[in-house]
C-alpha atoms as a PDB file:
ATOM      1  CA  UNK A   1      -4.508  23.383 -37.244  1.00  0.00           C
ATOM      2  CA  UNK A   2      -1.923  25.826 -36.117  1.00  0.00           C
ATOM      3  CA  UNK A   3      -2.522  28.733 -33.698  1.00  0.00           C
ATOM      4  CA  UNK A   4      -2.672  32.478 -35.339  1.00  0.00           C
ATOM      5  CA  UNK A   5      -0.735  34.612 -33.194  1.00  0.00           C
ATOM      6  CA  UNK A   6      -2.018  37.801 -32.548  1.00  0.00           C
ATOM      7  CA  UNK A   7      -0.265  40.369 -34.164  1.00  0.00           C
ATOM      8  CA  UNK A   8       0.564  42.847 -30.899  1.00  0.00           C
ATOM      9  CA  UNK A   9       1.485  46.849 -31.521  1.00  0.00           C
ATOM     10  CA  UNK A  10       4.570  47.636 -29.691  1.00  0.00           C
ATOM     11  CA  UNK A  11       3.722  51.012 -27.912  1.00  0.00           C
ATOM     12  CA  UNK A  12       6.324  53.979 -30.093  1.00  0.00           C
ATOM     13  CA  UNK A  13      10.344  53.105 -29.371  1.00  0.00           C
ATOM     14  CA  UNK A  14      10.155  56.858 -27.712  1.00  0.00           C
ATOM     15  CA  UNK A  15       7.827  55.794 -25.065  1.00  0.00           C
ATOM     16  CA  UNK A  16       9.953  52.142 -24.262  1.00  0.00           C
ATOM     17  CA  UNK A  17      10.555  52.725 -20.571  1.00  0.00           C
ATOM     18  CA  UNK A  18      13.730  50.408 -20.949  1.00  0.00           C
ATOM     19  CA  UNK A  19      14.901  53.487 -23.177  1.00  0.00           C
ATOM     20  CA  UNK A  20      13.515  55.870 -21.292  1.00  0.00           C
ATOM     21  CA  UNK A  21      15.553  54.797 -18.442  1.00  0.00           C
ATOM     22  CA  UNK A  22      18.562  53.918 -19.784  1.00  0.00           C
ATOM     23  CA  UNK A  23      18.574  58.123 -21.840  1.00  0.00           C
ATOM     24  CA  UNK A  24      18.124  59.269 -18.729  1.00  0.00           C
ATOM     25  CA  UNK A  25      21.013  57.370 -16.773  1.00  0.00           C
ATOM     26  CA  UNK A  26      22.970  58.859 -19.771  1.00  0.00           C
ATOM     27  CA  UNK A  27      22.233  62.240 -19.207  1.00  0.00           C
ATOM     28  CA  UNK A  28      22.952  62.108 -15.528  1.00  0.00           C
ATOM     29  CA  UNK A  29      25.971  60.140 -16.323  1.00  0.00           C
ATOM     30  CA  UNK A  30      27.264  62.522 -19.340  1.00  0.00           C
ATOM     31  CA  UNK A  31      27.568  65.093 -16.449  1.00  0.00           C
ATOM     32  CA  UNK A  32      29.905  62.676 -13.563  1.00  0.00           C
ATOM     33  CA  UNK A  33      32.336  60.868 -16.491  1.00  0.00           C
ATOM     34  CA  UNK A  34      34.375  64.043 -16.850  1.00  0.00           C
ATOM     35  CA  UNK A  35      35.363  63.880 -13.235  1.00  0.00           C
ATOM     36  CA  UNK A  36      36.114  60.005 -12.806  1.00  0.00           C
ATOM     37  CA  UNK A  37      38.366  59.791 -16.063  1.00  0.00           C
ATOM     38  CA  UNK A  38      40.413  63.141 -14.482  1.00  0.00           C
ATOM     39  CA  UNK A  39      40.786  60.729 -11.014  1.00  0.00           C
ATOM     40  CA  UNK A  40      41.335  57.663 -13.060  1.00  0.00           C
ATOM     41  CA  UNK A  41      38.342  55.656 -12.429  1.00  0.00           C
ATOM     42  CA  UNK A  42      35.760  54.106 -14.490  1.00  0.00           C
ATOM     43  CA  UNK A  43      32.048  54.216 -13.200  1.00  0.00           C
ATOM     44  CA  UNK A  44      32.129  50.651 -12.132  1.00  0.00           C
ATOM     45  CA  UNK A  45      35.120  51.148  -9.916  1.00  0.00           C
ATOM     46  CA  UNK A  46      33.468  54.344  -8.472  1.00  0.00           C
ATOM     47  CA  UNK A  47      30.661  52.628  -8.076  1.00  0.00           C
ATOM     48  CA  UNK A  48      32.963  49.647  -5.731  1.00  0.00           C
ATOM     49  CA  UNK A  49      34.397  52.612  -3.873  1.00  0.00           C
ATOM     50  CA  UNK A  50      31.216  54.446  -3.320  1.00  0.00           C
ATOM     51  CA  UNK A  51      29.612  51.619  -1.818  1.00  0.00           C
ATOM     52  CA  UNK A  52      32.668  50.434   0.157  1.00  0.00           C
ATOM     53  CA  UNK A  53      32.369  53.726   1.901  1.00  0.00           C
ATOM     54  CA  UNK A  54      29.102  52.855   3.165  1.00  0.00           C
ATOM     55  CA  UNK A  55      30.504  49.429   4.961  1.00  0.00           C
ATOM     56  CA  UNK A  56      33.889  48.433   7.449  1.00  0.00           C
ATOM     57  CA  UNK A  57      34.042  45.226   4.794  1.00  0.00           C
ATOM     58  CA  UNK A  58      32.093  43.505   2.851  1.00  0.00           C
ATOM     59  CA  UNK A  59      31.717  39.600   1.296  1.00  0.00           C
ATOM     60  CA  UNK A  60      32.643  39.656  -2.702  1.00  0.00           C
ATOM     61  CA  UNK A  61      28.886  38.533  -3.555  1.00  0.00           C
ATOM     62  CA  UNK A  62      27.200  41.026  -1.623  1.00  0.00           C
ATOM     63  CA  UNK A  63      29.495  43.624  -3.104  1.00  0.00           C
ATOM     64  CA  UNK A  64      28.740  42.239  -6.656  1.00  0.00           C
ATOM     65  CA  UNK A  65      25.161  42.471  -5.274  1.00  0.00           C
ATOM     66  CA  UNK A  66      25.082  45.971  -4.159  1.00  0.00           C
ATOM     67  CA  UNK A  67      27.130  47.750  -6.808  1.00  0.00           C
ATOM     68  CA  UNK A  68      24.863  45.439  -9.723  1.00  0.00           C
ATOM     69  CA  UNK A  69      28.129  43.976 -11.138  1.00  0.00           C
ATOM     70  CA  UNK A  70      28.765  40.371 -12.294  1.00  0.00           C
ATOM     71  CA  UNK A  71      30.997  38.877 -10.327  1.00  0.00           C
ATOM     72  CA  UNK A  72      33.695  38.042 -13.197  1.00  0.00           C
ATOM     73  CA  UNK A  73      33.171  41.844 -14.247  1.00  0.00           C
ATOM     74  CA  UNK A  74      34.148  42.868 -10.337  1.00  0.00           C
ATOM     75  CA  UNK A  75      36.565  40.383  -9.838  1.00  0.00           C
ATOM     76  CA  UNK A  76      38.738  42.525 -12.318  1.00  0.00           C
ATOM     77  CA  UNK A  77      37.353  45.464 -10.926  1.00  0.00           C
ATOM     78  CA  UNK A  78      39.003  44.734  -7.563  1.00  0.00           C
ATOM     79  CA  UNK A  79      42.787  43.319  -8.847  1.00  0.00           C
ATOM     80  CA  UNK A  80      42.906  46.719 -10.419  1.00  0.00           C
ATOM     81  CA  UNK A  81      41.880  48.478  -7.875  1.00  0.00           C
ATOM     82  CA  UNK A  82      43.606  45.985  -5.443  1.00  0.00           C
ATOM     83  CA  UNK A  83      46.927  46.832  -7.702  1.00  0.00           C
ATOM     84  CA  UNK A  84      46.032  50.804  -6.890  1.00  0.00           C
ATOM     85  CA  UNK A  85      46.311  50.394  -3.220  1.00  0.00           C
ATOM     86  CA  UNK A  86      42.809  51.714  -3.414  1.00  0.00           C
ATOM     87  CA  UNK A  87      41.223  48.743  -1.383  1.00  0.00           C
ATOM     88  CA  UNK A  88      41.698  45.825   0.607  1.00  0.00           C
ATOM     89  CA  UNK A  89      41.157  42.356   0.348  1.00  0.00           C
ATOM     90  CA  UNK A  90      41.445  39.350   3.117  1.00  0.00           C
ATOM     91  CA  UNK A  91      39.850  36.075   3.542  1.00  0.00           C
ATOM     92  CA  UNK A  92      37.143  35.603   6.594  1.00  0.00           C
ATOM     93  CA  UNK A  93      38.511  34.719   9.639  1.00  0.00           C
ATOM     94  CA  UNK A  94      35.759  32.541  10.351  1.00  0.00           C
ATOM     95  CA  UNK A  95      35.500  30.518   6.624  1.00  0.00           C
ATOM     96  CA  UNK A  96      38.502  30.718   4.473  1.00  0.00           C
ATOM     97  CA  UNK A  97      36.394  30.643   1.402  1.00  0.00           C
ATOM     98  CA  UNK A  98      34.716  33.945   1.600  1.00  0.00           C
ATOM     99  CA  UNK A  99      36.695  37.107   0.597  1.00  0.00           C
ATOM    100  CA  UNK A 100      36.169  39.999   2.537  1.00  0.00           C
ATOM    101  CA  UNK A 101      36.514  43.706   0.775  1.00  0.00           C
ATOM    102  CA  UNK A 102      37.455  47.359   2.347  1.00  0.00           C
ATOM    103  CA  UNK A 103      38.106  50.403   1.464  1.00  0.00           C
ATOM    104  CA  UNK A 104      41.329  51.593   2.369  1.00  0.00           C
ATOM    105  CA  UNK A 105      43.053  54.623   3.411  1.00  0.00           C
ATOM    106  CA  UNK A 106      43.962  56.180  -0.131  1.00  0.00           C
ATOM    107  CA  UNK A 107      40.520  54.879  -1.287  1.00  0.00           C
ATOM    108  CA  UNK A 108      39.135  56.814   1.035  1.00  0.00           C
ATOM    109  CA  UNK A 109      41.302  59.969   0.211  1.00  0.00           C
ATOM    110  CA  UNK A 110      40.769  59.156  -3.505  1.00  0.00           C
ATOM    111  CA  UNK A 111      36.900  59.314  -2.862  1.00  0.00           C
ATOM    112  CA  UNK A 112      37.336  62.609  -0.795  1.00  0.00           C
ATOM    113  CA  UNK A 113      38.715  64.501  -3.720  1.00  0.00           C
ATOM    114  CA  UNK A 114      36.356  62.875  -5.870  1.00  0.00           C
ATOM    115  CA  UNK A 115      33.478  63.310  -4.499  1.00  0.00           C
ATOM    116  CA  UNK A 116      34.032  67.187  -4.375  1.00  0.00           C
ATOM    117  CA  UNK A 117      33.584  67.129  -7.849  1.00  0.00           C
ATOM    118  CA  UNK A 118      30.713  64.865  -7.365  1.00  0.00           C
ATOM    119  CA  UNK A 119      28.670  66.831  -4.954  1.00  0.00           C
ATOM    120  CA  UNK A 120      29.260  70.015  -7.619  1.00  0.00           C
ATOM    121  CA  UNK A 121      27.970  67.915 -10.299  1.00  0.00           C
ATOM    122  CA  UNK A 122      24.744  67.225  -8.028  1.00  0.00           C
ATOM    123  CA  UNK A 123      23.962  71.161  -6.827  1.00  0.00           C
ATOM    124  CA  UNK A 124      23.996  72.234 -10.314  1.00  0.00           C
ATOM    125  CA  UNK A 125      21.481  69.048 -11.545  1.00  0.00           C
ATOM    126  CA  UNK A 126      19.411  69.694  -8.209  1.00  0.00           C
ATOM    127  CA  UNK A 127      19.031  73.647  -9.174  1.00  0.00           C
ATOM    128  CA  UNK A 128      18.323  72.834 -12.666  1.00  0.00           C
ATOM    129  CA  UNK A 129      16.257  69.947 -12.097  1.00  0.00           C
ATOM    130  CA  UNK A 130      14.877  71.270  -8.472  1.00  0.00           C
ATOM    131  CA  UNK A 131      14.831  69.744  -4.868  1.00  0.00           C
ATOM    132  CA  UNK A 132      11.518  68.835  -5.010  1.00  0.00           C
ATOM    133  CA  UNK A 133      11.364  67.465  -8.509  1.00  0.00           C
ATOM    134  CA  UNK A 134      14.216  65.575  -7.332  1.00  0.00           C
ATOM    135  CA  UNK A 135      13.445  64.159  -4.499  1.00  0.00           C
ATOM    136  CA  UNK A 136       9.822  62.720  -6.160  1.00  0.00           C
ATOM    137  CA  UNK A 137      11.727  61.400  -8.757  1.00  0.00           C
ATOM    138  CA  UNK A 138      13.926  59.381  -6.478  1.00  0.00           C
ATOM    139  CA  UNK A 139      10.844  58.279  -4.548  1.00  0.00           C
ATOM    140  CA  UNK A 140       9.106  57.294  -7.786  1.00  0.00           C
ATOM    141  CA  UNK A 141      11.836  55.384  -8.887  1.00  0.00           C
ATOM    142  CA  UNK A 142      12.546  53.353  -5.360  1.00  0.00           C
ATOM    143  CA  UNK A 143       8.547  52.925  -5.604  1.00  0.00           C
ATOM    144  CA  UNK A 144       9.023  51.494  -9.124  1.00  0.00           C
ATOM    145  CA  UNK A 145      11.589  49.016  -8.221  1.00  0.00           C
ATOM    146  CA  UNK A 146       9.808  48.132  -4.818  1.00  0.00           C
ATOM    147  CA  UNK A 147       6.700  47.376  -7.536  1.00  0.00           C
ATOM    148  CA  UNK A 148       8.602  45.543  -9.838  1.00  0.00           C
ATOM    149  CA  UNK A 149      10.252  43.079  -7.012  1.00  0.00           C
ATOM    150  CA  UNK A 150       8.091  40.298  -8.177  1.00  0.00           C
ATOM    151  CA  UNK A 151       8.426  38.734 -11.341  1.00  0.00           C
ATOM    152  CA  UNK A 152       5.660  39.252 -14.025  1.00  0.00           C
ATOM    153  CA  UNK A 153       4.192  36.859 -15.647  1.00  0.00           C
ATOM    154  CA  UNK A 154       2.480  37.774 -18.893  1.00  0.00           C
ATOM    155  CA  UNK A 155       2.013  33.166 -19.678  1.00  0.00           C
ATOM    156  CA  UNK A 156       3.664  33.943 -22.901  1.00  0.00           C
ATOM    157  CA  UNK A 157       7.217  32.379 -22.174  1.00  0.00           C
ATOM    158  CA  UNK A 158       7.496  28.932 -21.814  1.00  0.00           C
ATOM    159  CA  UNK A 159       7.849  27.378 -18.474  1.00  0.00           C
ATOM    160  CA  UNK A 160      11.394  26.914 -18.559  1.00  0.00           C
ATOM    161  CA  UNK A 161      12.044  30.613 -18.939  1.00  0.00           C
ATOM    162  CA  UNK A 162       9.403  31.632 -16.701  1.00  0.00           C
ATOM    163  CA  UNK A 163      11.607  29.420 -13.975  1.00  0.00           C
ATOM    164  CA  UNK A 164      14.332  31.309 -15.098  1.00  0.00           C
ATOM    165  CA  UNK A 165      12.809  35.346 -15.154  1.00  0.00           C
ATOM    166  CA  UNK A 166      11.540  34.248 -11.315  1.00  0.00           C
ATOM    167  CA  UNK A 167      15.043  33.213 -10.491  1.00  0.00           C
ATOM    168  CA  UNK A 168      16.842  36.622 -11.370  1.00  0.00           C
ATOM    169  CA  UNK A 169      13.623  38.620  -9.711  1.00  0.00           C
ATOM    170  CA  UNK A 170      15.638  39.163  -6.517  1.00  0.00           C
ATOM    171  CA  UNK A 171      19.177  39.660  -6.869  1.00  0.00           C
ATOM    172  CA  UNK A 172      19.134  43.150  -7.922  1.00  0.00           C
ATOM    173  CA  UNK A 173      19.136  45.099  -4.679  1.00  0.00           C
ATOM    174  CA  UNK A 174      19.207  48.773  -3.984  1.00  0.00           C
ATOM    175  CA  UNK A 175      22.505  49.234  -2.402  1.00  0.00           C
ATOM    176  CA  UNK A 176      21.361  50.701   1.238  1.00  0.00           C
ATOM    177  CA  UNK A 177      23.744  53.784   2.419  1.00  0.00           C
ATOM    178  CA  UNK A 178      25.069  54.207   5.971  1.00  0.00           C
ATOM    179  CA  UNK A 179      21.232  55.277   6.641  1.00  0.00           C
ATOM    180  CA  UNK A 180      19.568  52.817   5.391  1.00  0.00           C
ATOM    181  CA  UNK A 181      17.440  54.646   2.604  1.00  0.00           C
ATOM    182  CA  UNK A 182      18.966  52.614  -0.752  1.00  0.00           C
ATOM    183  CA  UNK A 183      19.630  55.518  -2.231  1.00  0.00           C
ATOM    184  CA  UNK A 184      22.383  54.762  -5.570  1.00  0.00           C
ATOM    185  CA  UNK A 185      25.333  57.679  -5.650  1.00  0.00           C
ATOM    186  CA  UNK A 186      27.191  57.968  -8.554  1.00  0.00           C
END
């Protein structure tokens, strides 16, 4: 006899937090794009600089790790910006197999200018939005994350995939700035 599956009601698509979250990235996003295209940079390669400011030099994989980019999606990401004179790479001194990134000067100038525009683009969504309101949000959404660390297991996938869900459960890091509080910048 086969099993009857039971027929589950997916909560309304306006309530999916997946959507929730990703509208909401859009609208904060909608408001920082103007700026990077006038500098010439994507939000992936902002996102490279922005967390190269936070370190003297970094290994490719933890780069890849903090700035939640694949690592064939930020190997391009650095030959362009490599090509820009906007970082700088070397191999480790210590094991000739593990690329080391910086920041380098006209990054660093590049992000300067940029980030004027960024920091305006922040006062006007913290005075609409509100410092407090703000803040809690940011809070709520570390907490989230911190909750969501472990993997969930619901027994509905198969083994195999359950292996596989576990094995991605960690690798998505907050990127921690020069303080330490994982905060993401734009």
């Amino acid at each position: 006899m086969a099993k009857t599956q039971t027929q589950v009601r997916l909560r309304d698509f306006s309530r999916s937090l997946p959507m929730s979250l990703l509208k909401a990235r859009e609208a904060v996003m909608s408001h920082f794009r103007p700026s990077l295209n006038h500098f010439g940079i994507t939000e992936q390669q902002w996102r490279v600089l922005r967390a190269l400011t936070a370190v003297d030099s970094i290994e490719i994989m933890g780069l890849a790790e903090r700035t939640f980019l694949l690592p064939p999606s930020l190997s391009r990401i650095l030959k362009d910006l490599d090509e820009r004179g906007l970082i700088v790479r070397r191999t480790s001194e210590t094991d000739l197999r593990r690329g080391l990134v910086s920041i380098s000067a006209r990054g660093r100038e590049l992000i300067a200018k940029a980030g004027a525009h960024s920091e305006a683009v922040y006062l006007e969504i913290t005075e609409r939005y509100g410092t407090d309101r703000l803040a809690r949000l940011q809070d709520m959404l570390h907490d989230l994350e911190a909750v969501l660390a472990a993997p969930i297991d619901t027994g509905v996938l198969p083994e195999r995939d359950r292996r596989k869900s576990r094995g991605t459960a960690g690798r998505r890091r907050v990127a921690k700035d020069k303080h330490g509080s994982g905060k993401h910048a734009p």
